[in-house]
C-alpha atoms as a PDB file:
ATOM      1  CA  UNK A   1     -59.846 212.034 116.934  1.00  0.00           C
ATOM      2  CA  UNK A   2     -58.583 211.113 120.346  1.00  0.00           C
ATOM      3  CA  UNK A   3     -58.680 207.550 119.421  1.00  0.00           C
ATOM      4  CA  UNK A   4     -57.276 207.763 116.156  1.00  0.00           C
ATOM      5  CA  UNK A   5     -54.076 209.516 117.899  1.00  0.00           C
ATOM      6  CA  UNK A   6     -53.953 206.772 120.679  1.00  0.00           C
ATOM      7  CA  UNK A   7     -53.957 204.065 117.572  1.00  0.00           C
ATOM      8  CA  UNK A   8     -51.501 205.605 115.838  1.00  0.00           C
ATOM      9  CA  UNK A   9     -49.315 206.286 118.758  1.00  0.00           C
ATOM     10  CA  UNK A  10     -49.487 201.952 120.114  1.00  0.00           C
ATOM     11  CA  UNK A  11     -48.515 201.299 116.013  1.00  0.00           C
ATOM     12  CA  UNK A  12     -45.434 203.884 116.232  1.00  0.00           C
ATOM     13  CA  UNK A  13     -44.640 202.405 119.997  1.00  0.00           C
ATOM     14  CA  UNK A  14     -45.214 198.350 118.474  1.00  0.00           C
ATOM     15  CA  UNK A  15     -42.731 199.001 115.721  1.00  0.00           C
ATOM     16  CA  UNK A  16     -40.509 200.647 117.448  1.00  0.00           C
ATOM     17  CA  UNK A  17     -39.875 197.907 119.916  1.00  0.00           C
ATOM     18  CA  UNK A  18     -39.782 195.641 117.117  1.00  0.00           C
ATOM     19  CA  UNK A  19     -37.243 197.212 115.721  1.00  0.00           C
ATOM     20  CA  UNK A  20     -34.870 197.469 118.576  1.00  0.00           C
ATOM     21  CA  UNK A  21     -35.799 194.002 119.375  1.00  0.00           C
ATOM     22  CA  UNK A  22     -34.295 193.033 115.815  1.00  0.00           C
ATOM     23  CA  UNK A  23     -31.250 194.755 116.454  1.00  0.00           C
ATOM     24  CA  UNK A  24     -30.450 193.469 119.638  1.00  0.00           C
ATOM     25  CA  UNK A  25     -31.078 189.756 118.566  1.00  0.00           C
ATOM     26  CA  UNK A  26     -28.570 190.753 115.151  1.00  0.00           C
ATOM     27  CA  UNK A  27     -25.902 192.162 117.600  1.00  0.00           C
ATOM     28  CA  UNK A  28     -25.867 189.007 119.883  1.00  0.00           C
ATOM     29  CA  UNK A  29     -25.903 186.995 117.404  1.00  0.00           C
ATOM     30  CA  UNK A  30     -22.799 188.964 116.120  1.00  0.00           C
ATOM     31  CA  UNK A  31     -20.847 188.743 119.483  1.00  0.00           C
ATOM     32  CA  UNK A  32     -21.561 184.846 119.279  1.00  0.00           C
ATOM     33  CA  UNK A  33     -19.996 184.403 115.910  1.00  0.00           C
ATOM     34  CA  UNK A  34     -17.045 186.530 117.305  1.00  0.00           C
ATOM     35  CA  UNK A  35     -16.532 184.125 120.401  1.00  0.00           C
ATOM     36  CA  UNK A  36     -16.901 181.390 118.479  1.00  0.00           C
ATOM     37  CA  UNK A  37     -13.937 182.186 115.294  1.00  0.00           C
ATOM     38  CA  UNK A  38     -11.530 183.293 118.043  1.00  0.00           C
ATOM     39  CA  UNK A  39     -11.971 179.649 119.772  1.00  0.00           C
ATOM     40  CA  UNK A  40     -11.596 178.384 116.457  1.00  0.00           C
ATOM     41  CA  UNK A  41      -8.505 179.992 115.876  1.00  0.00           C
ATOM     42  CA  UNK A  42      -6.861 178.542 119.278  1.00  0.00           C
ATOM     43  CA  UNK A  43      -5.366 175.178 118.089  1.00  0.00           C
ATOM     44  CA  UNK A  44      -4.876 172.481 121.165  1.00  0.00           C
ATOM     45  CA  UNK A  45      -2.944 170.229 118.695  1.00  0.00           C
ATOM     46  CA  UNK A  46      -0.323 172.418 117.786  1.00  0.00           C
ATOM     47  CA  UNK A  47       2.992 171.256 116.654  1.00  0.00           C
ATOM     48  CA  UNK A  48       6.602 173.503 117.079  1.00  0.00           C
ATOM     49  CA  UNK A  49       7.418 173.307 113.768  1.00  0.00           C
ATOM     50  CA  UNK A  50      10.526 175.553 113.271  1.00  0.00           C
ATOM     51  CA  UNK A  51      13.535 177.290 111.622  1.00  0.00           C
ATOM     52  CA  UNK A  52      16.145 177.451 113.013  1.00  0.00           C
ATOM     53  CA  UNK A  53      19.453 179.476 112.259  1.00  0.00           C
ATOM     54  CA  UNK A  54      22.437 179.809 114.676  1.00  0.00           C
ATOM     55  CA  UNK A  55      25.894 181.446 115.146  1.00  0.00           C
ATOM     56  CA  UNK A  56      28.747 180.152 117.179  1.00  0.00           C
ATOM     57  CA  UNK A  57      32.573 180.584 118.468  1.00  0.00           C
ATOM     58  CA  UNK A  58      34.293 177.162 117.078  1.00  0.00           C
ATOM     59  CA  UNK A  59      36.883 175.453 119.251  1.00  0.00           C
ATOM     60  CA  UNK A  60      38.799 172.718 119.078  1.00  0.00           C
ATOM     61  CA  UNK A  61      39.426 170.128 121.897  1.00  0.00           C
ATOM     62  CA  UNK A  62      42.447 167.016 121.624  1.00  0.00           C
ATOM     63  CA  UNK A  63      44.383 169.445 119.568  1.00  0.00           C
ATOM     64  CA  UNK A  64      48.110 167.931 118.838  1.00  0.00           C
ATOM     65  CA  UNK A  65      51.070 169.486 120.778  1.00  0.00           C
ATOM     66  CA  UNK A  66      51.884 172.944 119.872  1.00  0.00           C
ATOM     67  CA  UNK A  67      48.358 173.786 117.873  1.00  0.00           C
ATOM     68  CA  UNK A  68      46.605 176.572 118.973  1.00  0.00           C
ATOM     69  CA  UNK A  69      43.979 178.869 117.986  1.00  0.00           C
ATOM     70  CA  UNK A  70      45.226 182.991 117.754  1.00  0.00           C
ATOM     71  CA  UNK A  71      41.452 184.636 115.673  1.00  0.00           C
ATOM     72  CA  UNK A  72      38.187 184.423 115.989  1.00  0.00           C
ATOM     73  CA  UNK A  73      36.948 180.888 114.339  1.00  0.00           C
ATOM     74  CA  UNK A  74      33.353 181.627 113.913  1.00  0.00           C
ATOM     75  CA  UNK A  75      30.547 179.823 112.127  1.00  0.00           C
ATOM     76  CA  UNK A  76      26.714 179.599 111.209  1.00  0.00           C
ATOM     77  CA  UNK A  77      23.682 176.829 110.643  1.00  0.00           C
ATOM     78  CA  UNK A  78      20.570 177.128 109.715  1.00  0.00           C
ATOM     79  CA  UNK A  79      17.582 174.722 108.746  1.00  0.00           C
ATOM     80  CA  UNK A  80      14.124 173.125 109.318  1.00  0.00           C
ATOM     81  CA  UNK A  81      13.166 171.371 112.472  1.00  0.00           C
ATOM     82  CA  UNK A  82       9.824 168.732 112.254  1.00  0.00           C
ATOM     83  CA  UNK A  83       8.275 169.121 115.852  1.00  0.00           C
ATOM     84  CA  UNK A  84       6.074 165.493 116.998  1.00  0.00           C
ATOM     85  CA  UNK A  85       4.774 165.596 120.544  1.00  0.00           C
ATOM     86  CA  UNK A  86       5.080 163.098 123.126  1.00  0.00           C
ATOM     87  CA  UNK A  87       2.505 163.674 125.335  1.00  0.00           C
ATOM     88  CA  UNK A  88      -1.279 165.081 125.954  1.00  0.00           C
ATOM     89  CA  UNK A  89      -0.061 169.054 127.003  1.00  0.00           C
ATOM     90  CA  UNK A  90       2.238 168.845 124.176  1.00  0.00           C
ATOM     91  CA  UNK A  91       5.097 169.758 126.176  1.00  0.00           C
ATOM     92  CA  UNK A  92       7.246 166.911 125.592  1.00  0.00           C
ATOM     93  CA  UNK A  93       8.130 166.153 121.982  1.00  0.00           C
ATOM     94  CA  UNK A  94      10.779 164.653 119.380  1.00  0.00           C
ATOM     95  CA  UNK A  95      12.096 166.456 116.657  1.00  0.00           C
ATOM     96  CA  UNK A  96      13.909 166.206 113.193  1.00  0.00           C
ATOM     97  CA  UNK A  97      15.141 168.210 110.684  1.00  0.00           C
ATOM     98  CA  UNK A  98      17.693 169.264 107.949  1.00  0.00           C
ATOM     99  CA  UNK A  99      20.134 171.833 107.450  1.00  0.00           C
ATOM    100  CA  UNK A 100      23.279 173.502 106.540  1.00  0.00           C
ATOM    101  CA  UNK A 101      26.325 174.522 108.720  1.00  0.00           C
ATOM    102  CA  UNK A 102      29.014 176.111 108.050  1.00  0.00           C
ATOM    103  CA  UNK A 103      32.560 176.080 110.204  1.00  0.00           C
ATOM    104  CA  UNK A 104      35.645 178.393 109.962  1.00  0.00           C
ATOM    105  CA  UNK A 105      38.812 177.179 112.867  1.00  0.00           C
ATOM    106  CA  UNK A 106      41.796 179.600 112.628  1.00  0.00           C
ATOM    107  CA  UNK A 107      44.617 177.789 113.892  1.00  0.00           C
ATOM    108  CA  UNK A 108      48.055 177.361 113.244  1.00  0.00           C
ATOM    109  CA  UNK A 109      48.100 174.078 111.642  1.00  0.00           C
ATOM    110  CA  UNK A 110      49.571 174.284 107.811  1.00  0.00           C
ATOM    111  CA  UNK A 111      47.819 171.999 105.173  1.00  0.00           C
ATOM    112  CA  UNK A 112      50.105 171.559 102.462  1.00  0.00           C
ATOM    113  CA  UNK A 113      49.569 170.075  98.679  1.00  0.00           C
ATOM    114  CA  UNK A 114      51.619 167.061  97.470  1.00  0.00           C
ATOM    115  CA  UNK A 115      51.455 164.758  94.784  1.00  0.00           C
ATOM    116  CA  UNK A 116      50.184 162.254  96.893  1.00  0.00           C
ATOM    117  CA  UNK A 117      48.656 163.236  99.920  1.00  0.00           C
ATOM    118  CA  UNK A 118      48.519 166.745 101.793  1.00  0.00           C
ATOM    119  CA  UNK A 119      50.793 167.403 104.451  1.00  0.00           C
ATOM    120  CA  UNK A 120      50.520 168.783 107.713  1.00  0.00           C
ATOM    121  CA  UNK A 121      52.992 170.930 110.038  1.00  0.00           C
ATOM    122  CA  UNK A 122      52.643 173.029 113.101  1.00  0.00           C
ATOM    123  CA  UNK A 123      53.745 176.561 111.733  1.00  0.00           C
ATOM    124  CA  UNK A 124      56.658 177.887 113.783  1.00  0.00           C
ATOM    125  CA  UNK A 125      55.934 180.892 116.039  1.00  0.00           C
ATOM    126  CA  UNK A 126      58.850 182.797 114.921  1.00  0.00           C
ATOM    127  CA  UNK A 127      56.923 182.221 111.265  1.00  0.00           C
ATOM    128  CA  UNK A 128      54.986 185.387 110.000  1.00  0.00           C
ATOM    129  CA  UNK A 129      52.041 185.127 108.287  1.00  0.00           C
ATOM    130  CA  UNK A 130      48.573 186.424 107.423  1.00  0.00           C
ATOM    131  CA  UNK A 131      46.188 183.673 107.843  1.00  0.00           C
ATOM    132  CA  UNK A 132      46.408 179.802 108.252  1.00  0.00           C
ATOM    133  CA  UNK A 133      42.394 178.343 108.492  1.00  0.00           C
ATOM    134  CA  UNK A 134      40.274 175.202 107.639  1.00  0.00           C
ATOM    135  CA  UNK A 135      36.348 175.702 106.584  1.00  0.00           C
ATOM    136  CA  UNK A 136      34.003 173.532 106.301  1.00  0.00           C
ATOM    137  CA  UNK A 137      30.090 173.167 104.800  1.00  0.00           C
ATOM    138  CA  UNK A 138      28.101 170.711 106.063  1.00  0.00           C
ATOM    139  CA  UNK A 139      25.112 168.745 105.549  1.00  0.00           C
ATOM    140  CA  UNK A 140      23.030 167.915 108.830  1.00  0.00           C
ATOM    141  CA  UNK A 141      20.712 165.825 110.319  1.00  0.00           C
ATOM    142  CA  UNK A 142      19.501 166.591 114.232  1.00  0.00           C
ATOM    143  CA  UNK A 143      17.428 164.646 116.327  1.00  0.00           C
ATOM    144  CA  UNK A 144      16.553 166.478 119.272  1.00  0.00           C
ATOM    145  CA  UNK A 145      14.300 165.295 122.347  1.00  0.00           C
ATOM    146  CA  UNK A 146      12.301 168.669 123.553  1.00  0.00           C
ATOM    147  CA  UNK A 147      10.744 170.273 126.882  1.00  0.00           C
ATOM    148  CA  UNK A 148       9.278 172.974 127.335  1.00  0.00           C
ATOM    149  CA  UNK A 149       6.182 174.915 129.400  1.00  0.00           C
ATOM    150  CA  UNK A 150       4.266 175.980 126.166  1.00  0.00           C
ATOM    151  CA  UNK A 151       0.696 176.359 125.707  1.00  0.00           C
ATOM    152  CA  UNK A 152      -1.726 176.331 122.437  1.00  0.00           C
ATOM    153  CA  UNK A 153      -2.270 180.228 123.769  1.00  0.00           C
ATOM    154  CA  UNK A 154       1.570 181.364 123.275  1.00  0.00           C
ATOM    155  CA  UNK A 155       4.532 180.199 121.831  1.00  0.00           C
ATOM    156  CA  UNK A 156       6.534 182.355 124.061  1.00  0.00           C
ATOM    157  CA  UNK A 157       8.085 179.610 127.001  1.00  0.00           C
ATOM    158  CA  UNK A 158      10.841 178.202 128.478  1.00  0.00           C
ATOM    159  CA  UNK A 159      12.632 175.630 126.369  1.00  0.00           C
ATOM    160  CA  UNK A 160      15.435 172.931 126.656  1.00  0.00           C
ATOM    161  CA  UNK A 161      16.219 170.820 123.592  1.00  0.00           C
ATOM    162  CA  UNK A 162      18.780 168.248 123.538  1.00  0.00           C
ATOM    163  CA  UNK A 163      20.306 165.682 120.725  1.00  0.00           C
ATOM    164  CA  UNK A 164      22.095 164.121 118.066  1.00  0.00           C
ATOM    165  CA  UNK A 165      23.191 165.375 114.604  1.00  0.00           C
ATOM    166  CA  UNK A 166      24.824 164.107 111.719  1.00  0.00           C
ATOM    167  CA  UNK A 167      26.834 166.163 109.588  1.00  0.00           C
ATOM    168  CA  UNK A 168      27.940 165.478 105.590  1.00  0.00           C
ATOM    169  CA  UNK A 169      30.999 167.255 104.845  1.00  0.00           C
ATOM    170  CA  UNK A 170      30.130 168.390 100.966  1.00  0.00           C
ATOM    171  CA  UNK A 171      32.789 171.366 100.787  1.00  0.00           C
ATOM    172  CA  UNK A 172      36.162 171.885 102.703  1.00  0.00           C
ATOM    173  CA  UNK A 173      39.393 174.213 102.198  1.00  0.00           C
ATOM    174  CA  UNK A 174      42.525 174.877 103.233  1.00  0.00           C
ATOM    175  CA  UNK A 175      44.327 178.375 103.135  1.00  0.00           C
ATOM    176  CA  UNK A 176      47.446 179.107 104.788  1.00  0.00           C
ATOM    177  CA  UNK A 177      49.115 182.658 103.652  1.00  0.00           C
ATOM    178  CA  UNK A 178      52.248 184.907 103.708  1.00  0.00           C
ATOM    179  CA  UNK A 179      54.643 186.686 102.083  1.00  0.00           C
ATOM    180  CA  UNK A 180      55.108 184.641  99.259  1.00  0.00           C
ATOM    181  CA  UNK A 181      51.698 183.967  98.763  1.00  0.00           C
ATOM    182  CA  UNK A 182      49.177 181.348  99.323  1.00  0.00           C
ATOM    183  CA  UNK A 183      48.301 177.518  99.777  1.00  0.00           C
ATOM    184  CA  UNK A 184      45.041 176.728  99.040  1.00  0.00           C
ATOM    185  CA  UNK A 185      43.784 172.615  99.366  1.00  0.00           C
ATOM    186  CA  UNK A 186      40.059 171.793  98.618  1.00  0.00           C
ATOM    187  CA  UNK A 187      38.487 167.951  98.348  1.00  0.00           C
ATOM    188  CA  UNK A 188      40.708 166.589 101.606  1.00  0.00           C
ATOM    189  CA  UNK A 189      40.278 163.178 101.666  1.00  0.00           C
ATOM    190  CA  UNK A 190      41.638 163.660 105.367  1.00  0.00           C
ATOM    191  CA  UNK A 191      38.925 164.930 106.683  1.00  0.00           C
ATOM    192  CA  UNK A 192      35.916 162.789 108.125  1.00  0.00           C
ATOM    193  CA  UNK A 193      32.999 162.911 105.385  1.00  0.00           C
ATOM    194  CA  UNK A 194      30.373 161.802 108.448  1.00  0.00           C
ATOM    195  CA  UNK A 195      30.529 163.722 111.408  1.00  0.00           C
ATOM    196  CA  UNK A 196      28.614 163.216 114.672  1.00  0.00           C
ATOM    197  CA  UNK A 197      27.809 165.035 118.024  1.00  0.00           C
ATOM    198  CA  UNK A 198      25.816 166.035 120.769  1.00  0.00           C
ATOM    199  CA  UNK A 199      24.402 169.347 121.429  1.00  0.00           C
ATOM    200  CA  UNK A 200      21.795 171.539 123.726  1.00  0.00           C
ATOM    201  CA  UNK A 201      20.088 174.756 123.314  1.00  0.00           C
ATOM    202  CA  UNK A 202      18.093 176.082 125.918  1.00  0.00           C
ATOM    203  CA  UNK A 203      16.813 179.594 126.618  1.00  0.00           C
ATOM    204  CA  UNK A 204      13.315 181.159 126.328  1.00  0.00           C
ATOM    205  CA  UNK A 205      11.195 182.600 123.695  1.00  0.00           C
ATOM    206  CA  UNK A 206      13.235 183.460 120.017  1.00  0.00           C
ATOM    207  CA  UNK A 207      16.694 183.646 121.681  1.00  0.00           C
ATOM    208  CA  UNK A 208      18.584 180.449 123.178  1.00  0.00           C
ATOM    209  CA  UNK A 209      22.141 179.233 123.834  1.00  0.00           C
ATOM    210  CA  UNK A 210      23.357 176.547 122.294  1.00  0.00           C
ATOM    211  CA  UNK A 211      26.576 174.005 122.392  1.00  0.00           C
ATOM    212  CA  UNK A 212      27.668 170.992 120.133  1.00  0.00           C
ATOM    213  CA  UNK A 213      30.330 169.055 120.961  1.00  0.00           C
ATOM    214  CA  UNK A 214      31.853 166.533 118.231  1.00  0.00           C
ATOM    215  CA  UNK A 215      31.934 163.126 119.141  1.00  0.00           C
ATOM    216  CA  UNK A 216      34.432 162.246 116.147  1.00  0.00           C
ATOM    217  CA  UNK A 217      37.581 163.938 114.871  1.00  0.00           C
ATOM    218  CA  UNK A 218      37.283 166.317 111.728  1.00  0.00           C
ATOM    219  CA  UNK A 219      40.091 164.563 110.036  1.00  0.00           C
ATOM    220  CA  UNK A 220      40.004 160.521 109.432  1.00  0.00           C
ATOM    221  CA  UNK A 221      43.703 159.912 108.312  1.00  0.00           C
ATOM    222  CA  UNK A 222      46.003 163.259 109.133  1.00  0.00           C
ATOM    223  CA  UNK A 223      49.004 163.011 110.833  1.00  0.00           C
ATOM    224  CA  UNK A 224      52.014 164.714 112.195  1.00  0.00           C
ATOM    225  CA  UNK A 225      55.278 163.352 112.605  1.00  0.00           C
ATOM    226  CA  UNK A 226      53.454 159.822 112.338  1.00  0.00           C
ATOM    227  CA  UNK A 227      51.145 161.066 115.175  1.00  0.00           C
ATOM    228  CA  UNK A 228      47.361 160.757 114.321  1.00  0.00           C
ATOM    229  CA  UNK A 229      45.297 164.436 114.627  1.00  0.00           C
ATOM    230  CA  UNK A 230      42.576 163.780 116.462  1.00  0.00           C
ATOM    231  CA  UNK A 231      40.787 166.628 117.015  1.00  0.00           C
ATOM    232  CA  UNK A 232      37.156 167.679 117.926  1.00  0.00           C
ATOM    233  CA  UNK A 233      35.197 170.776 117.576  1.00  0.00           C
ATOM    234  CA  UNK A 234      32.911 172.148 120.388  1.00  0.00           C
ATOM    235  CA  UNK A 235      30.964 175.337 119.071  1.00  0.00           C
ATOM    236  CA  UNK A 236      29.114 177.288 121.648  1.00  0.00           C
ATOM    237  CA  UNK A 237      27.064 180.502 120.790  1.00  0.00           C
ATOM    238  CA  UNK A 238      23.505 181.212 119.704  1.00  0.00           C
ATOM    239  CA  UNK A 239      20.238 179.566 118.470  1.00  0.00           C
ATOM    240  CA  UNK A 240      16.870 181.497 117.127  1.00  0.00           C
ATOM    241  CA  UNK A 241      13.933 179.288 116.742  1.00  0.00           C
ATOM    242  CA  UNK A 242      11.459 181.058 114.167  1.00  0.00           C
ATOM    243  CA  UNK A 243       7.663 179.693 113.623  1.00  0.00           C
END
């Protein structure tokens, strides 16, 4: 009898350490394929692919004698930027993209319609009225050069981009307003169809500050009192890069 209860009790003790043995191999094996899917997920080739959208305070710079700027001139871009890295830690790269901007200046230079060409005038100051702008939508084109301290762990670093962008002018107009009512002049052949600047943004994580200045005038062929307008925009404000 004794030996019956030792033989049963070495059968209970073998499978039981069988069993545990089983487990223990299944829950390594477990913590393996864990390890390896999260080193799978980390990418060492990533690529800063981005939107982009942006607001800014619009200036103007070479502006004729007596123009001036009195509201807020405000405007926004957004787009798609193609990020291609330069070098092994991927911290260098070149990037392209497309977009849209849009630019308001409030100023106090009056566009006026004629039969065959508009007009232009610096509105007198002892002139009231309610609102005297130019807007713009554009098409563009940047070309940026990028640094930055990323890693293929974060995308949360230090950036500076810098570059070139070409802009399409597809829509413009013209309001100037008072009393009597309003102006309004769309399709300017004045203006500059193909405009071209420089710009930076720099700034870390989401949130950046950015600047473009124009390298070209808005307007092509406008003139006051037989003098040419030659003015350029520089638009300073904010950038968010998005993933």
């Amino acid at each position: 009898m004794k030996q019956s209860l030792n033989k049963n009790s070495n059968a209970i003790l073998f499978v039981s350490c069988f069993i545990l043995l089983n487990i223990f191999n299944v829950f390594s094996q477990e913590i393996t394929t864990l390890e390896g899917a999260s080193k799978v997920k980390i990418d060492s080739l990533y690529r800063e692919d981005q939107f982009y959208f942006g607001f800014t305070y619009n200036t103007l710079t070479n502006k004729p004698d007596g123009l001036s700027q009195s509201k807020l001139s405000t405007g926004f871009s957004l787009g798609f930027l193609r990020d291609m890295p330069t070098n092994k830690n991927r911290t260098h790269a070149i990037a392209a993209g497309i977009g849209l901007s849009y630019n308001n200046y409030n100023q106090n230079l009056a566009v006026y319609k004629s039969d065959q060409a508009p007009s232009y005038s610096i509105i007198d100051p002892d002139t009231s009225f309610n609102k005297n702008k130019f807007s713009q939508l554009l098409v563009e084109v940047p070309l940026e050069f990028r640094w930055r301290t990323s890693t293929y762990e974060s995308h949360k670093f230090w950036r500076i981009y810098g570059g070139f962008k070409l802009s399409y002018l597809i829509l413009d107009r013209s309001i100037f307003e008072d009393a009597q009512g309003k102006i309004i002049v769309t399709n300017n052949n004045d203006f500059n169809k193909l405009l071209y600047g420089a710009y930076i943004s720099t700034g870390y994580n989401t949130i950046n500050v950015y600047a473009y200045y124009g390298l070209n005038s808005l307007f092509k062929s406008a003139k006051i009192e037989g003098q040419p307008i030659a003015m350029k925009s520089l638009n300073i404000g904010i950038i968010f890069y998005i993933l």
